[in-house]
Protein backbone atom coordinates (compact mmCIF):
# COMPACT_ATOMS: atom_id res chain seq x y z
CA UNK A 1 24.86 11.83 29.19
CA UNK A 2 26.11 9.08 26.85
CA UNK A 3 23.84 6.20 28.91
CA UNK A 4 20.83 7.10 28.02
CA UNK A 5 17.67 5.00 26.20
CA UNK A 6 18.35 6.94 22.89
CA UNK A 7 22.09 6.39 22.69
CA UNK A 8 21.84 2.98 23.41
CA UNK A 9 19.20 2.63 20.86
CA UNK A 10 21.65 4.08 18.42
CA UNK A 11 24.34 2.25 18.98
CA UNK A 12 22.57 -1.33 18.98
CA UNK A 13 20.86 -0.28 15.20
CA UNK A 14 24.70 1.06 14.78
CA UNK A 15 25.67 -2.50 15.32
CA UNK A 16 23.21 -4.06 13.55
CA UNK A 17 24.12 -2.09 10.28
CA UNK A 18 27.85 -3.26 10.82
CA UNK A 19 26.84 -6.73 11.38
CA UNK A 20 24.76 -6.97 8.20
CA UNK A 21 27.73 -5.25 6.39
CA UNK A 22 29.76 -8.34 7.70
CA UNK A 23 26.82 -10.67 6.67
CA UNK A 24 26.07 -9.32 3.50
CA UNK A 25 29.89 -9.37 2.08
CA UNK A 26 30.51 -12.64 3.13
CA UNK A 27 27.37 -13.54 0.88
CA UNK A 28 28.90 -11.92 -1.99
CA UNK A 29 32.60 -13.28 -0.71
CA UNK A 30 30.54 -16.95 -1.21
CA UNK A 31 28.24 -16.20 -4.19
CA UNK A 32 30.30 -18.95 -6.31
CA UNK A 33 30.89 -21.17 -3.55
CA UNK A 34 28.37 -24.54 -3.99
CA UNK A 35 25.95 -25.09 -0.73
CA UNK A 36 26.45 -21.93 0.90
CA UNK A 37 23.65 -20.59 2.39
CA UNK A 38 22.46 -16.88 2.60
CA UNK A 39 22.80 -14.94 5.77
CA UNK A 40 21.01 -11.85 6.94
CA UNK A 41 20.24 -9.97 9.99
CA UNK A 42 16.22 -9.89 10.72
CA UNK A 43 16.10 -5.48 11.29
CA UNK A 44 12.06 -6.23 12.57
CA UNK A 45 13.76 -8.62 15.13
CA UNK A 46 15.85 -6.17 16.30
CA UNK A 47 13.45 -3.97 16.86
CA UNK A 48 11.33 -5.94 18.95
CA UNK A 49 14.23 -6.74 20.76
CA UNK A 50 14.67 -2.62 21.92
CA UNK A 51 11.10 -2.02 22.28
CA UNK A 52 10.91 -5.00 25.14
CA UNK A 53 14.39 -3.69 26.66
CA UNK A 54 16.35 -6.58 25.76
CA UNK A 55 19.47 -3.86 24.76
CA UNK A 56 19.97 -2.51 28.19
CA UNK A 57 23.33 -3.94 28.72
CA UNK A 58 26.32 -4.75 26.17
CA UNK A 59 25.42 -8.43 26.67
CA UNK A 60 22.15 -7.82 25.89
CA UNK A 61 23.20 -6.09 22.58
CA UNK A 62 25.14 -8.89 21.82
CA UNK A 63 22.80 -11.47 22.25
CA UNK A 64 19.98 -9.20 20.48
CA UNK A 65 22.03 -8.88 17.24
CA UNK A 66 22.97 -12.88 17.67
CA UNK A 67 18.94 -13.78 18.02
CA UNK A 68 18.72 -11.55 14.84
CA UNK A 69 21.02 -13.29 11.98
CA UNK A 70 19.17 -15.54 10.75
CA UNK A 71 20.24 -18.37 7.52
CA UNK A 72 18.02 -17.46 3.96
CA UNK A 73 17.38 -20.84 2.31
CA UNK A 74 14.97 -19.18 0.13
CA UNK A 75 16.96 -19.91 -3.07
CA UNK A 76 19.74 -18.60 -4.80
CA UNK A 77 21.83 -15.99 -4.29
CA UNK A 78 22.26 -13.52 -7.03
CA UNK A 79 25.05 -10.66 -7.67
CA UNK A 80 22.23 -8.31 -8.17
CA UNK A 81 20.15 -9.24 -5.28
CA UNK A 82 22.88 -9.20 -2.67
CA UNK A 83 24.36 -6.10 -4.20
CA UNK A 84 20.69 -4.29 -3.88
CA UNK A 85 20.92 -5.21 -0.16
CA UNK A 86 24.64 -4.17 0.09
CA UNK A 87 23.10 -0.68 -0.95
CA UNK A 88 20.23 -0.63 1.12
CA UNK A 89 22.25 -1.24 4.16
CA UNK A 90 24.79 1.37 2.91
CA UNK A 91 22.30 3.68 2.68
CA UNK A 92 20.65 2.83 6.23
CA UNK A 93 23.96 3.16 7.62
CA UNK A 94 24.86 6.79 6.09
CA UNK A 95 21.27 7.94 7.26
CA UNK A 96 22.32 6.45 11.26
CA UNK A 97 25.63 8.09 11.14
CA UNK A 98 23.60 11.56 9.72
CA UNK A 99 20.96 11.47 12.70
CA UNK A 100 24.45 10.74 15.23
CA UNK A 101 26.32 13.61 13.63
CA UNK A 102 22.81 15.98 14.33
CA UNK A 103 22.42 14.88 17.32
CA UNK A 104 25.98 16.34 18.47
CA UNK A 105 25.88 19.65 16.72
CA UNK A 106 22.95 20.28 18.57
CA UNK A 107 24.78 19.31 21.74
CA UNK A 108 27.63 20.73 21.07
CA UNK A 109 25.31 24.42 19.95
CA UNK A 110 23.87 23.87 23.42
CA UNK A 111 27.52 23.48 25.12
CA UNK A 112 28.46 26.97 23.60
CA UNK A 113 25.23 28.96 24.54
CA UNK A 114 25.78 27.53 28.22
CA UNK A 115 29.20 28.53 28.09
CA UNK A 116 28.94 32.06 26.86
């Protein structure tokens, strides 16, 4: 029940979300800190990655999200740029854990009509 295409496919975009989380505070952690350069995780990569079944395994997720972070030397950093992108991840990640949270009430509506 739990090994199927789109559970997998929600826990590797899960992942991803938690990984840029990680990414994106270290860039604030670092925002003073002279030479450091910008990391992100590439979401279009990641993508690819599911739609050519690179995600079927855990080592496959883990690879997948490593092939995906990617260093940003396209300038500075700001407070207000990485702060937008703290959001926007927040806000990715609330919508994921929404869909996950549907998902099971409509399993677990299912469960109770089969049960009654």
């Amino acid at each position: 029940m739990f090994n199927t295409e789109g559970f997998r496919t929600t826990k590797v975009l899960t992942d991803a979300l938690i990984q840029r989380q990680e990414l994106l505070s270290n860039n604030l952690t670092n925002i003073e800190t002279k030479n450091y350069i910008r990391q992100d995780l590439d979401f279009g990569q990641v993508l690819s990655g599911l739609k050519s079944n690179l995600a079927q395994s855990e080592e496959g997720n883990s690879s997948l999200l490593a092939t995906s972070r990617y260093r940003d030397y396209s300038g500075k950093m700001t407070l207000e740029s990485e702060m937008s992108k703290l959001y926007d991840n927040h806000l990715r990640y609330t919508l994921m854990i929404k869909s996950i949270s549907h998902h099971f009430e409509h399993m677990k509506k299912a469960l109770e009509v089969r049960a009654s």
